[in-house]
N, C-alpha and C. Protein backbone atom coordinates (compact mmCIF):
# COMPACT_ATOMS: atom_id res chain seq x y z
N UNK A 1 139.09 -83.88 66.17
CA UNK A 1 138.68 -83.39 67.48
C UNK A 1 138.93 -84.49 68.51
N UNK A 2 139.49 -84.16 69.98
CA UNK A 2 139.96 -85.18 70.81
C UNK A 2 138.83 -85.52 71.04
N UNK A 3 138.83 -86.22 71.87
CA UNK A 3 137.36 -87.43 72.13
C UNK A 3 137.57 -87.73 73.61
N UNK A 4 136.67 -87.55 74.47
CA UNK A 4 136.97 -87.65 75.77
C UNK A 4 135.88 -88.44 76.03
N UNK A 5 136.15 -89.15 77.14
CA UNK A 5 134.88 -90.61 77.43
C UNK A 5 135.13 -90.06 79.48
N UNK A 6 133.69 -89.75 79.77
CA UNK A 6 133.19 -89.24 80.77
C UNK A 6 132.53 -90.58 81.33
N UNK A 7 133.09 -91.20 82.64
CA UNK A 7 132.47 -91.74 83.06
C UNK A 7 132.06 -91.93 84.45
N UNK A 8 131.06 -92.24 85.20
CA UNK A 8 130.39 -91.65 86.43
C UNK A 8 130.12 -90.34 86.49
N UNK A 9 130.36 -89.52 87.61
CA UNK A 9 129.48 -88.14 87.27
C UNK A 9 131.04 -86.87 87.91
N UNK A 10 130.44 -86.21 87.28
CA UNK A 10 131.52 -85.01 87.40
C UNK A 10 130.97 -83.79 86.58
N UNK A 11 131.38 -82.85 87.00
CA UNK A 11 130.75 -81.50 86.42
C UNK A 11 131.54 -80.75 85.62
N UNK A 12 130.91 -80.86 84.30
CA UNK A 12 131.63 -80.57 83.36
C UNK A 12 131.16 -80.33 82.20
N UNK A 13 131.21 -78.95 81.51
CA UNK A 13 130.33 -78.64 80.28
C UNK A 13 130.83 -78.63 78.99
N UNK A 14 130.59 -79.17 78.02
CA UNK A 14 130.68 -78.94 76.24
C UNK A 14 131.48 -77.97 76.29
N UNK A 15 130.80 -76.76 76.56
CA UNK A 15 131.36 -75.24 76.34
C UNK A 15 132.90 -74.85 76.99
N UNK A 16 133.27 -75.93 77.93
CA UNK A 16 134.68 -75.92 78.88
C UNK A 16 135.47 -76.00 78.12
N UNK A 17 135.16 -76.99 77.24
CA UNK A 17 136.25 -77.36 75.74
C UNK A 17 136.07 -77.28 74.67
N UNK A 18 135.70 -76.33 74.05
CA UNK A 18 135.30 -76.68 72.97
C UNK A 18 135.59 -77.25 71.78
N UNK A 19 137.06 -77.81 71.36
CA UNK A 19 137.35 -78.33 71.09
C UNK A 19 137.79 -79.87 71.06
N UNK A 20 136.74 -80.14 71.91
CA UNK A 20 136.82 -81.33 73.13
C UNK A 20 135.15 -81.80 72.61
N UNK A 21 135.51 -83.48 72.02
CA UNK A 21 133.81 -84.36 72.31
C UNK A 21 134.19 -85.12 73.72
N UNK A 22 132.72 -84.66 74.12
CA UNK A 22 132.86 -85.23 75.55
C UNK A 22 131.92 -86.43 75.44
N UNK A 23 131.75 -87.36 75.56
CA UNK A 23 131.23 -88.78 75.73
C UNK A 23 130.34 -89.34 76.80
N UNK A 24 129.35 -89.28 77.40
CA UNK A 24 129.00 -90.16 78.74
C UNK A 24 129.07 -91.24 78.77
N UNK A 25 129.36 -92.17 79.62
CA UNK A 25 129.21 -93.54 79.69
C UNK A 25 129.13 -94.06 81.35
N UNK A 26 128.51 -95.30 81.02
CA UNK A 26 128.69 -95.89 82.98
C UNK A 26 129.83 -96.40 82.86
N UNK A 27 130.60 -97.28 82.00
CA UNK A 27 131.53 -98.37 82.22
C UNK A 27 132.24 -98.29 80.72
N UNK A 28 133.44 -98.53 80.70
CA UNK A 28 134.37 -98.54 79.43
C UNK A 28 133.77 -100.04 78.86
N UNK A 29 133.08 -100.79 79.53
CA UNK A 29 132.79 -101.99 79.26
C UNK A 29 131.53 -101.63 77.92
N UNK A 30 130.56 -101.14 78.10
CA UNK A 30 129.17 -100.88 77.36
C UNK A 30 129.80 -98.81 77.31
N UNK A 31 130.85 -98.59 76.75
CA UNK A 31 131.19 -97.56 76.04
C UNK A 31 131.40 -98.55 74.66
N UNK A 32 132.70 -99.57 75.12
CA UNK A 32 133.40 -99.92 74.09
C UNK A 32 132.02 -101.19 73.37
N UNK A 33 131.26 -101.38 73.73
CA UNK A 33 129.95 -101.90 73.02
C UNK A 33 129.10 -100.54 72.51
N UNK A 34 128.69 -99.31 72.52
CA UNK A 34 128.07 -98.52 72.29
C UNK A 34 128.76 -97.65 71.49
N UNK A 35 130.04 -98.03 71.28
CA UNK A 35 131.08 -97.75 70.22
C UNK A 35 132.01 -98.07 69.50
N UNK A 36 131.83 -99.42 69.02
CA UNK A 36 133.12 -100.30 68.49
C UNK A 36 134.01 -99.33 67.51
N UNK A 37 135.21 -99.72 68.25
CA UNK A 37 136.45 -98.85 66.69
C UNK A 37 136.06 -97.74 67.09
N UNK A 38 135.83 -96.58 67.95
CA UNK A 38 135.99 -95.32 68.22
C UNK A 38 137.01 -95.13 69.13
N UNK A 39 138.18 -94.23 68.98
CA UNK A 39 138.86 -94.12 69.44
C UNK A 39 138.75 -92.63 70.88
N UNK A 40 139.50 -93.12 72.20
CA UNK A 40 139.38 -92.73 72.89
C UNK A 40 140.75 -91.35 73.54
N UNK A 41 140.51 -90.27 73.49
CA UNK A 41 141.81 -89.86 74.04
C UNK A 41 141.94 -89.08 75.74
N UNK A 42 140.86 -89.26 76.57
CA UNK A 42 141.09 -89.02 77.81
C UNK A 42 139.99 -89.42 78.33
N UNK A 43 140.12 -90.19 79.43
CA UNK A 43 139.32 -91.14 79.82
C UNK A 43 139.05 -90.41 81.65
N UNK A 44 137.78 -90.27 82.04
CA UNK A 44 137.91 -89.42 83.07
C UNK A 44 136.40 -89.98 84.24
N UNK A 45 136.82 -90.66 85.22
CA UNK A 45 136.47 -91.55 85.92
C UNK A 45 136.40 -90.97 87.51
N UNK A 46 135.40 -91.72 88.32
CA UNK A 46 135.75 -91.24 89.70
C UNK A 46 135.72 -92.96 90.02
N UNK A 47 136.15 -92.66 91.68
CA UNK A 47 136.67 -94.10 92.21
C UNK A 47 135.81 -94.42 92.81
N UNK A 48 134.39 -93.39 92.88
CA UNK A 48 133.76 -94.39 93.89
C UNK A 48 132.12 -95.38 93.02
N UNK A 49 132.44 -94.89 92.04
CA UNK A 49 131.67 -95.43 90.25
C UNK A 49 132.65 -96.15 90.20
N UNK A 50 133.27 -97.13 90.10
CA UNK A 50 133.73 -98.31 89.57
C UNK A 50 133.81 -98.16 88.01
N UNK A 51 134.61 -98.71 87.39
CA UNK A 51 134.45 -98.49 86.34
C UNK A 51 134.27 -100.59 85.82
N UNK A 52 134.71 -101.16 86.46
CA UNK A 52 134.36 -102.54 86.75
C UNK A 52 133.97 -102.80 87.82
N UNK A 53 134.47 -104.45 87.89
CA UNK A 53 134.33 -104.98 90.04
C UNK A 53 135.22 -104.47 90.71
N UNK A 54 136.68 -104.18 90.30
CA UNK A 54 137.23 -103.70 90.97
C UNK A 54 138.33 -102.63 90.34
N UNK A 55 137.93 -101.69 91.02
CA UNK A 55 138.23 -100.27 90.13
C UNK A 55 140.12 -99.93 89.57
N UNK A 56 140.67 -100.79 89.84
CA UNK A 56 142.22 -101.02 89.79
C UNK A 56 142.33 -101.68 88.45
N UNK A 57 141.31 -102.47 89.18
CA UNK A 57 141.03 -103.65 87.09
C UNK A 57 140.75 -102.75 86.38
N UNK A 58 139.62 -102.13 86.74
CA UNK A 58 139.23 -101.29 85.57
C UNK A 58 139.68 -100.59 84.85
N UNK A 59 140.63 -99.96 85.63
CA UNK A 59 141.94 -98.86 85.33
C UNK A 59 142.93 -99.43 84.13
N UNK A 60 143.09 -100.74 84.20
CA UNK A 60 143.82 -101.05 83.75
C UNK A 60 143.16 -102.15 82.62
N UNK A 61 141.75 -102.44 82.40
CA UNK A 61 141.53 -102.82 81.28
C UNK A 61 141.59 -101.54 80.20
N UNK A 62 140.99 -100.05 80.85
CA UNK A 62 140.81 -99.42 80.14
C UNK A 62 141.91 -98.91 79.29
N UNK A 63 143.39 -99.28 79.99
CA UNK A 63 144.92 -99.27 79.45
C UNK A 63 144.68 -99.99 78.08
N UNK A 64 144.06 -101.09 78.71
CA UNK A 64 144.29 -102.32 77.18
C UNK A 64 143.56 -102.45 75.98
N UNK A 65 141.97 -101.81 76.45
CA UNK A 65 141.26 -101.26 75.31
C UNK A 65 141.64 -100.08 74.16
N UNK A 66 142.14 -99.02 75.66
CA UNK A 66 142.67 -97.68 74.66
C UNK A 66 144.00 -97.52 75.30
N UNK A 67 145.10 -97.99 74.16
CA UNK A 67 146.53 -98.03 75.16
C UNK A 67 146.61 -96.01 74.49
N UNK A 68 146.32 -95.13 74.06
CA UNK A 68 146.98 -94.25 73.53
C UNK A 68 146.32 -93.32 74.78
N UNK A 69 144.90 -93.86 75.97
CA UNK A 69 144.10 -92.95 76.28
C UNK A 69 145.08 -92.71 77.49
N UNK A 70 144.66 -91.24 77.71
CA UNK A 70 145.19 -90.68 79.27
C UNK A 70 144.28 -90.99 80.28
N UNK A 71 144.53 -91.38 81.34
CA UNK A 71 143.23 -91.81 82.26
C UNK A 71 143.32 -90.90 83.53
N UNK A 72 142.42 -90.04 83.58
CA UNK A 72 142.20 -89.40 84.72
C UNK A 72 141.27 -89.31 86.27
N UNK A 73 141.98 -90.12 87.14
CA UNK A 73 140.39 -90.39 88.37
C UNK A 73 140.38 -89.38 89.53
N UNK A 74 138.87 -89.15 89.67
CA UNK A 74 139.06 -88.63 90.95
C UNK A 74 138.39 -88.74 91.58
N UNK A 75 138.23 -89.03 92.83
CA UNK A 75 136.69 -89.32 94.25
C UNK A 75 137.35 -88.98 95.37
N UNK A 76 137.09 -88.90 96.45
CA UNK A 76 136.78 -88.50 98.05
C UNK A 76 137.87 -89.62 98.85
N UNK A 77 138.65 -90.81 97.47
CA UNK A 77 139.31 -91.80 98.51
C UNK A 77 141.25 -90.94 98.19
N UNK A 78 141.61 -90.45 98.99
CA UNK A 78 142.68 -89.87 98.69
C UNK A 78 143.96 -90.84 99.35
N UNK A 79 143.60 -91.27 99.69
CA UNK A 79 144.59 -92.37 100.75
C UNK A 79 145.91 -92.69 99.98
N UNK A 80 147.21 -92.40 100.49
CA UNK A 80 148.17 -92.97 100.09
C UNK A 80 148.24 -94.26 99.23
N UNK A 81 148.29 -94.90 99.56
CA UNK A 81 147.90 -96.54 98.94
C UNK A 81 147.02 -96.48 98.02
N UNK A 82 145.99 -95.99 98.06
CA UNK A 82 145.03 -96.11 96.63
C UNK A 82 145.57 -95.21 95.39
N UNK A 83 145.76 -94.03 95.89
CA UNK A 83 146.69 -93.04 94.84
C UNK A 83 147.71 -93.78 93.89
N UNK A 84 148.97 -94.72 95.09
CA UNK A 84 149.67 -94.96 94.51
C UNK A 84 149.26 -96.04 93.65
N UNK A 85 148.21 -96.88 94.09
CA UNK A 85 147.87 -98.26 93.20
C UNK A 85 147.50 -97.58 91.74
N UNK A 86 147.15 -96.58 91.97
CA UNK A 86 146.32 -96.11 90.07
C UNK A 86 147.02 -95.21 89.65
N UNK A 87 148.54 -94.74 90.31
CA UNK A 87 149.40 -94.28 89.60
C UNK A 87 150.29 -96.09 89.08
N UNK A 88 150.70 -96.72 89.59
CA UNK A 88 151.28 -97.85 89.03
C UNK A 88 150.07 -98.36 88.13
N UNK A 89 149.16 -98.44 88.01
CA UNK A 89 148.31 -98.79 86.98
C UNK A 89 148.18 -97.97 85.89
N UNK A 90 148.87 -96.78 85.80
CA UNK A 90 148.95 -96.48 84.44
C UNK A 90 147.92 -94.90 84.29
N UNK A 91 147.61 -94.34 85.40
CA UNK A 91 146.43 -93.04 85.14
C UNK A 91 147.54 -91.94 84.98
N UNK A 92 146.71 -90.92 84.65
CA UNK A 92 147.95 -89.65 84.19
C UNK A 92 147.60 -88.40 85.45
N UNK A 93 146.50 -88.44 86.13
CA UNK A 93 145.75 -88.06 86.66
C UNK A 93 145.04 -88.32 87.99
N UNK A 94 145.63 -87.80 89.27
CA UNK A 94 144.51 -88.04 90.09
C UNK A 94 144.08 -86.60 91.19
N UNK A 95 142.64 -86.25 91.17
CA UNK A 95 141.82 -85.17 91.91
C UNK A 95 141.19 -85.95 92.74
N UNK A 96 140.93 -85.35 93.62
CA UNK A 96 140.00 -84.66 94.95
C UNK A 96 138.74 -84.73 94.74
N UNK A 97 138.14 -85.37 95.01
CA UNK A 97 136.30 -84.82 94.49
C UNK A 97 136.26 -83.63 94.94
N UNK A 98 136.69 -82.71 95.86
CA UNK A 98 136.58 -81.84 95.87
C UNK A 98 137.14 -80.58 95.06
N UNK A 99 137.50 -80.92 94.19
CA UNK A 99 138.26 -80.10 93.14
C UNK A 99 137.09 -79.19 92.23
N UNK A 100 138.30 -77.99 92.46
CA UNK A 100 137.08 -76.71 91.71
C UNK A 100 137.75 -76.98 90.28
N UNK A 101 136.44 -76.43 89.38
CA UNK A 101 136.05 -76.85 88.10
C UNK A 101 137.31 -76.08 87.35
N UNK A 102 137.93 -74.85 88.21
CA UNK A 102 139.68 -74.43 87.29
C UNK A 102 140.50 -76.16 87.25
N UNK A 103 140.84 -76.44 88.55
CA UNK A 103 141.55 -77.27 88.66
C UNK A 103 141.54 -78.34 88.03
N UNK A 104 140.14 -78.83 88.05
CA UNK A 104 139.99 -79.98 86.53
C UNK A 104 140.18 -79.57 85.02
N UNK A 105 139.71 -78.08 85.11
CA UNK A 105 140.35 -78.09 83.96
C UNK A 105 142.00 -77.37 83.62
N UNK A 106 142.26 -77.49 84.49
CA UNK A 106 143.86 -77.66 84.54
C UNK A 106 144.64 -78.56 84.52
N UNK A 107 144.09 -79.72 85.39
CA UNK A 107 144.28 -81.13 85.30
C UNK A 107 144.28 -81.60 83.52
N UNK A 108 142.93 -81.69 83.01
CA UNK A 108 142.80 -82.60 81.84
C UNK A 108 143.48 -81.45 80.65
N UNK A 109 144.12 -80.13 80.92
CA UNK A 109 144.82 -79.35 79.66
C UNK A 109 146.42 -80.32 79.99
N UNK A 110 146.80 -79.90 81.38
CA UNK A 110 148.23 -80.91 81.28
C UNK A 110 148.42 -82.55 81.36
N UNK A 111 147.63 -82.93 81.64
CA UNK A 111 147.11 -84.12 81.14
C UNK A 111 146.99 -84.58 79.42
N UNK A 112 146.40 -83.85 78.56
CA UNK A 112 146.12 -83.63 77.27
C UNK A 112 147.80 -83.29 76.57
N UNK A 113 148.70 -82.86 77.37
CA UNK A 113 149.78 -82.40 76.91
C UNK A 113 151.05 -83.40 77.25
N UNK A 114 150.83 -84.18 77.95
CA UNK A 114 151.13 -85.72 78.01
C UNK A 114 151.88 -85.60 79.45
N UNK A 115 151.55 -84.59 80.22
CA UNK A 115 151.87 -84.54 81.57
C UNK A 115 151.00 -85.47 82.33
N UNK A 116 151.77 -85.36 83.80
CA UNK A 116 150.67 -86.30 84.67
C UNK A 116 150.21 -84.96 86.20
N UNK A 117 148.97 -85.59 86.48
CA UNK A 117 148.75 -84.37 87.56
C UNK A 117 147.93 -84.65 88.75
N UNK A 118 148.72 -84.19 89.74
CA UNK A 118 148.11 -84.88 91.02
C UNK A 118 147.39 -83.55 91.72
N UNK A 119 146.30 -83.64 92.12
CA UNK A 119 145.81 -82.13 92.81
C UNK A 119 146.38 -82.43 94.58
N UNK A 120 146.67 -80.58 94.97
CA UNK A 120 147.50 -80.45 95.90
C UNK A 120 146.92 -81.38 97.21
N UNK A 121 145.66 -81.30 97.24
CA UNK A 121 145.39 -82.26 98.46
C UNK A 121 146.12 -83.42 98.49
N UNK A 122 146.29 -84.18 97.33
CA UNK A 122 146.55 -85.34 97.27
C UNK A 122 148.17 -85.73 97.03
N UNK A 123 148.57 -84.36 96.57
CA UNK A 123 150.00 -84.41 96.31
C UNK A 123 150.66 -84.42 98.15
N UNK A 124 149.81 -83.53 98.62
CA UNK A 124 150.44 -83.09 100.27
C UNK A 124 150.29 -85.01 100.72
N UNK A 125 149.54 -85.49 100.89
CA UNK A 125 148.84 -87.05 101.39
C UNK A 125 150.40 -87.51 100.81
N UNK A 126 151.08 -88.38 99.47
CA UNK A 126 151.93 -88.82 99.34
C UNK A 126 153.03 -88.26 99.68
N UNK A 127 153.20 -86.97 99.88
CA UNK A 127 154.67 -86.06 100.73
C UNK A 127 154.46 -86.89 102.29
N UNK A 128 153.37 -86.98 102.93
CA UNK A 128 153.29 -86.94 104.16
C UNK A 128 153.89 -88.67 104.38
N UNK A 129 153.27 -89.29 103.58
CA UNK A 129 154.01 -90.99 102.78
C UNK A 129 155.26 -91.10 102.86
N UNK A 130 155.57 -89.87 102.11
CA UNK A 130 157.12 -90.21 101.87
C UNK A 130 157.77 -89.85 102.57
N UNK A 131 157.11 -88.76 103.89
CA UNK A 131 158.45 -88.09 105.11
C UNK A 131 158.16 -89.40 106.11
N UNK A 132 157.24 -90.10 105.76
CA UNK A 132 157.06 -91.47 106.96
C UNK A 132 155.71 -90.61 107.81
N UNK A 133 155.04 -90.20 107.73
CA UNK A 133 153.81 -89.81 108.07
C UNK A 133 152.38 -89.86 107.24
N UNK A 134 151.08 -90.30 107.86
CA UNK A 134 149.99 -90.06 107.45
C UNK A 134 149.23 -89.96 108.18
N UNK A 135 148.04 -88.74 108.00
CA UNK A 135 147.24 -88.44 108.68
C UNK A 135 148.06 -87.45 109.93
N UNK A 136 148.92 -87.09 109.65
CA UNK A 136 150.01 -87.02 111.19
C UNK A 136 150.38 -87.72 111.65
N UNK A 137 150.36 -88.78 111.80
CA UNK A 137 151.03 -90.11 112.45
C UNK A 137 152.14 -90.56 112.28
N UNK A 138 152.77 -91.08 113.01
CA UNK A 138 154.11 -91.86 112.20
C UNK A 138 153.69 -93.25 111.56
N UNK A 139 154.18 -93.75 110.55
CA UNK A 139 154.04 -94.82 109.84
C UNK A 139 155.09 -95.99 110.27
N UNK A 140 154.86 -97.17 109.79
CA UNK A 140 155.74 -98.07 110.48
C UNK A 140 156.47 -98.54 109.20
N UNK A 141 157.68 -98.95 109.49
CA UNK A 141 158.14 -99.81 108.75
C UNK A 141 158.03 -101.22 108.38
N UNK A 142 158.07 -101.50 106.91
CA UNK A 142 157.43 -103.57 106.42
C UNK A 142 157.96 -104.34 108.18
N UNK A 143 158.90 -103.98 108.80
CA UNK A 143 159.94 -104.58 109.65
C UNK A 143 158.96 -104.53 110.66
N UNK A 144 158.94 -102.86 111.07
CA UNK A 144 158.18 -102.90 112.26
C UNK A 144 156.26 -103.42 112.15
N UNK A 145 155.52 -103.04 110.81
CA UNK A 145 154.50 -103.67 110.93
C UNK A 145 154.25 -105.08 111.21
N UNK A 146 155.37 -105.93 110.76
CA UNK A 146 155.20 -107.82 110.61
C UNK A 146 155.22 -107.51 112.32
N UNK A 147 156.17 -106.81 113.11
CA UNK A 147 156.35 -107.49 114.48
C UNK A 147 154.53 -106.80 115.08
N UNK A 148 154.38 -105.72 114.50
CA UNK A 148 152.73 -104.64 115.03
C UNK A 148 151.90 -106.24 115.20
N UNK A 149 151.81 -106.48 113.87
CA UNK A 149 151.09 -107.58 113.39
C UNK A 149 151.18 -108.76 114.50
N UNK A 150 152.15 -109.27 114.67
CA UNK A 150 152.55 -110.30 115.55
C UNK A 150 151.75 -110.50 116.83
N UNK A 151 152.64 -109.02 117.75
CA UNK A 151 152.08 -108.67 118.55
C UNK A 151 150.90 -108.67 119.32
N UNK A 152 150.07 -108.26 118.09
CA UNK A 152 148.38 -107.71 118.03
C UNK A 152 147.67 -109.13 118.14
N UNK A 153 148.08 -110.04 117.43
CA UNK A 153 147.75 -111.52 117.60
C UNK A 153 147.99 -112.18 118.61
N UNK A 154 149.01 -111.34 119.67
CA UNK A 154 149.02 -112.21 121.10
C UNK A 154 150.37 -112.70 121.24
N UNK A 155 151.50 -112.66 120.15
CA UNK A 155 152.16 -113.62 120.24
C UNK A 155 153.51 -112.93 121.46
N UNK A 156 154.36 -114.18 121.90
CA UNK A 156 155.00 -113.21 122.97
C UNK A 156 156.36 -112.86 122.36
N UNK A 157 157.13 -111.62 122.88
CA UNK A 157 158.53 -111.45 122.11
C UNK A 157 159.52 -112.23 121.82
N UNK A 158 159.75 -113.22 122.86
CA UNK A 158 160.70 -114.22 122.62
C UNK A 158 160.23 -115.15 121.39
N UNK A 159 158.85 -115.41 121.10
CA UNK A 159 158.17 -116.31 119.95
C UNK A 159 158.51 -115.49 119.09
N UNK A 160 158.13 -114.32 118.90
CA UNK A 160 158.66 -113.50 117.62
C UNK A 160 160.27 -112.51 117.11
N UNK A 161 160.74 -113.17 118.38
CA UNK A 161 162.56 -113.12 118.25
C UNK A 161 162.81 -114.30 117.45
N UNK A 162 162.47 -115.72 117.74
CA UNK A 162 162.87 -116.42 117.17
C UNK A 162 162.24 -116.91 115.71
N UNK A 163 161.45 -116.32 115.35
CA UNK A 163 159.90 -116.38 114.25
C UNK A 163 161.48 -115.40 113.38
N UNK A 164 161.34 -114.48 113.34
CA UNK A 164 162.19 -113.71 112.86
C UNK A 164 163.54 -113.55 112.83
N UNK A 165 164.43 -114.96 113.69
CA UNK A 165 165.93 -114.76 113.73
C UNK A 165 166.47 -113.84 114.21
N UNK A 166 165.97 -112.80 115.32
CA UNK A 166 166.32 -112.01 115.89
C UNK A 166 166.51 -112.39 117.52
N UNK A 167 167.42 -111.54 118.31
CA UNK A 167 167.64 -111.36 119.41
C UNK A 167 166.07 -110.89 120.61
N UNK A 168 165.84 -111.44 121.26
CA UNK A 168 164.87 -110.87 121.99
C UNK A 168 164.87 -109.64 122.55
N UNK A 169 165.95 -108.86 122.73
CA UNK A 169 166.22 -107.61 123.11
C UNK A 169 166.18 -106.97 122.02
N UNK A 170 166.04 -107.43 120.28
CA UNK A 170 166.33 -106.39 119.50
C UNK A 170 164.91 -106.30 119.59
N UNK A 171 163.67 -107.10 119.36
CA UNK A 171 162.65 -107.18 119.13
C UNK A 171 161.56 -106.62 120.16
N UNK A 172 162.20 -106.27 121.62
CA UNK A 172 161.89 -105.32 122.41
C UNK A 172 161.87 -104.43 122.31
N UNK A 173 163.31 -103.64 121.85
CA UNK A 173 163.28 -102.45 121.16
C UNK A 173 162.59 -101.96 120.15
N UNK A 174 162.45 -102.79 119.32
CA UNK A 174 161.20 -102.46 117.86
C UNK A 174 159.85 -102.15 118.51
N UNK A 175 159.52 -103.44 119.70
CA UNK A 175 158.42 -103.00 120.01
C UNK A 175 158.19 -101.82 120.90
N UNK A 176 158.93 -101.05 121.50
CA UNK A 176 159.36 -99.77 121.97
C UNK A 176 159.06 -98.71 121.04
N UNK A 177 159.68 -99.01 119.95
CA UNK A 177 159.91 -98.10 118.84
C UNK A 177 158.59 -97.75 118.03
N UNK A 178 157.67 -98.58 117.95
CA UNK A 178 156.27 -99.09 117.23
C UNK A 178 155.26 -98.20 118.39
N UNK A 179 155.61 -98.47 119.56
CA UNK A 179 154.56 -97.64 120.99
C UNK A 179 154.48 -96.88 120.46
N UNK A 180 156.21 -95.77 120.88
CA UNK A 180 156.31 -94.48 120.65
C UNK A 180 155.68 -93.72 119.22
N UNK A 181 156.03 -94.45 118.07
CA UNK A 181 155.54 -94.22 116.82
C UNK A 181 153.80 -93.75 116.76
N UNK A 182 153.43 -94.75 117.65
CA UNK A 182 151.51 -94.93 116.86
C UNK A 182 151.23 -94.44 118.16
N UNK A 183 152.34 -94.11 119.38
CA UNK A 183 151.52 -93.14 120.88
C UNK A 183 150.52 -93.91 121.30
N UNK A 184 151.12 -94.92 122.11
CA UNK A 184 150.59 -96.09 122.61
C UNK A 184 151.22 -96.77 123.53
N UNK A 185 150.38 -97.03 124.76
CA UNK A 185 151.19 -97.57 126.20
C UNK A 185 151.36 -99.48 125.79
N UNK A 186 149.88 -99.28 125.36
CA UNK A 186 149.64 -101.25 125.47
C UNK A 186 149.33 -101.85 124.01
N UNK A 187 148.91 -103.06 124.37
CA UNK A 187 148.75 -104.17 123.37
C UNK A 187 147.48 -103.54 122.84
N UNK A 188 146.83 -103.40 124.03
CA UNK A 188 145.17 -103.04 123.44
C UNK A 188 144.86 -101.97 122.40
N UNK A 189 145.88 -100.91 122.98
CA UNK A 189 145.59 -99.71 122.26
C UNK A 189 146.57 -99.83 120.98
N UNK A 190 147.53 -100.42 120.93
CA UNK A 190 147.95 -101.30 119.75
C UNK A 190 147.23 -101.48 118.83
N UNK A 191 146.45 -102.66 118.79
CA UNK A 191 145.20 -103.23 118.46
C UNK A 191 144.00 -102.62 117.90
N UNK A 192 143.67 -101.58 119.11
CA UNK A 192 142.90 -100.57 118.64
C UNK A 192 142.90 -99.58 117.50
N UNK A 193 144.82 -99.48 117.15
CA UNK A 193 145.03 -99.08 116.02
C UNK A 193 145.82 -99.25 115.09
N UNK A 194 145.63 -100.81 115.28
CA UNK A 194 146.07 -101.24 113.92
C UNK A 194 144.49 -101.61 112.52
């Protein structure tokens, strides 16, 4: 029988799987003390329970304890960047806290089948990543954030033409390009949203 290790809180009954031991635990840390040598096969976590100090670690000790387990997280932080950090860390799995109880268990059947599964909220969030948008916004480029960055600190274009080996007119234009992007007249409101 698979063996599933439940940790933080999520709603979810015996009877969902029945072919499924479901496990509670706070931490893979005092699982893997409250169970030496038991083996783990889907590991199912939210992000805002930690599963250590810092929930990326955690993700990825729990790789090293149980390399065979599927790791599935889900909480309320949907953000591009965090998604992608605990997909490069190795999860098979990431939901929505808001996810209805089909969808999780749709999640942990293709999950269980050695698929990986992102719920649609969160799948739409990395599309919006990858067309160069989030939240609706336009996103900046590594290029154009270093000059955002610059900027925001005060520094003047000609200092960051030559900071960067660039032309002062190209670096005008970027900063043109960065306004229009984040819909912004000034430095301040710059600032305001960076």
């Amino acid at each position: 029988m698979p063996h599933i290790t439940r940790i933080g809180d999520f709603l979810c009954t015996p009877d969902s799987w029945p072919s499924i031991s479901i496990i509670e635990s706070e931490s893979i840390t005092s699982y893997r003390g409250d169970n030496p040598g038991k083996t783990v096969d889907l590991i199912v976590t939210s992000v805002d329970l930690a599963l250590e100090s810092s929930e990326i670690d955690g993700i990825l000790r729990a790789s090293v304890l149980y390399p065979t387990a599927r790791i599935v997280v889900f909480g309320d932080r949907s953000e591009s960047k965090t998604v992608i950090g605990y997909l490069k860390a190795g999860i098979s799995g990431y939901l929505s806290s808001e996810v209805e109880p089909e969808e999780l268990a749709k999640c942990i059947e293709e999950v269980r089948e050695g698929k990986k599964y992102i719920s649609q909220e969160v799948l739409w969030t990395l599309l919006d990543l990858y067309r160069g948008r989030v939240n609706g916004k336009a996103v900046l480029t590594t290029h154009e954030y270093k000059i955002a960055r610059y900027l925001v600190e005060g520094k003047k274009t000609s200092w960051i033409a030559t900071e960067l080996s660039r032309k002062a007119s190209t670096v005008s234009k970027i900063k043109a390009r960065i306004f229009k992007k984040l819909r912004v007249n000034d430095i301040f409101q710059l600032r305001a949203r960076m």
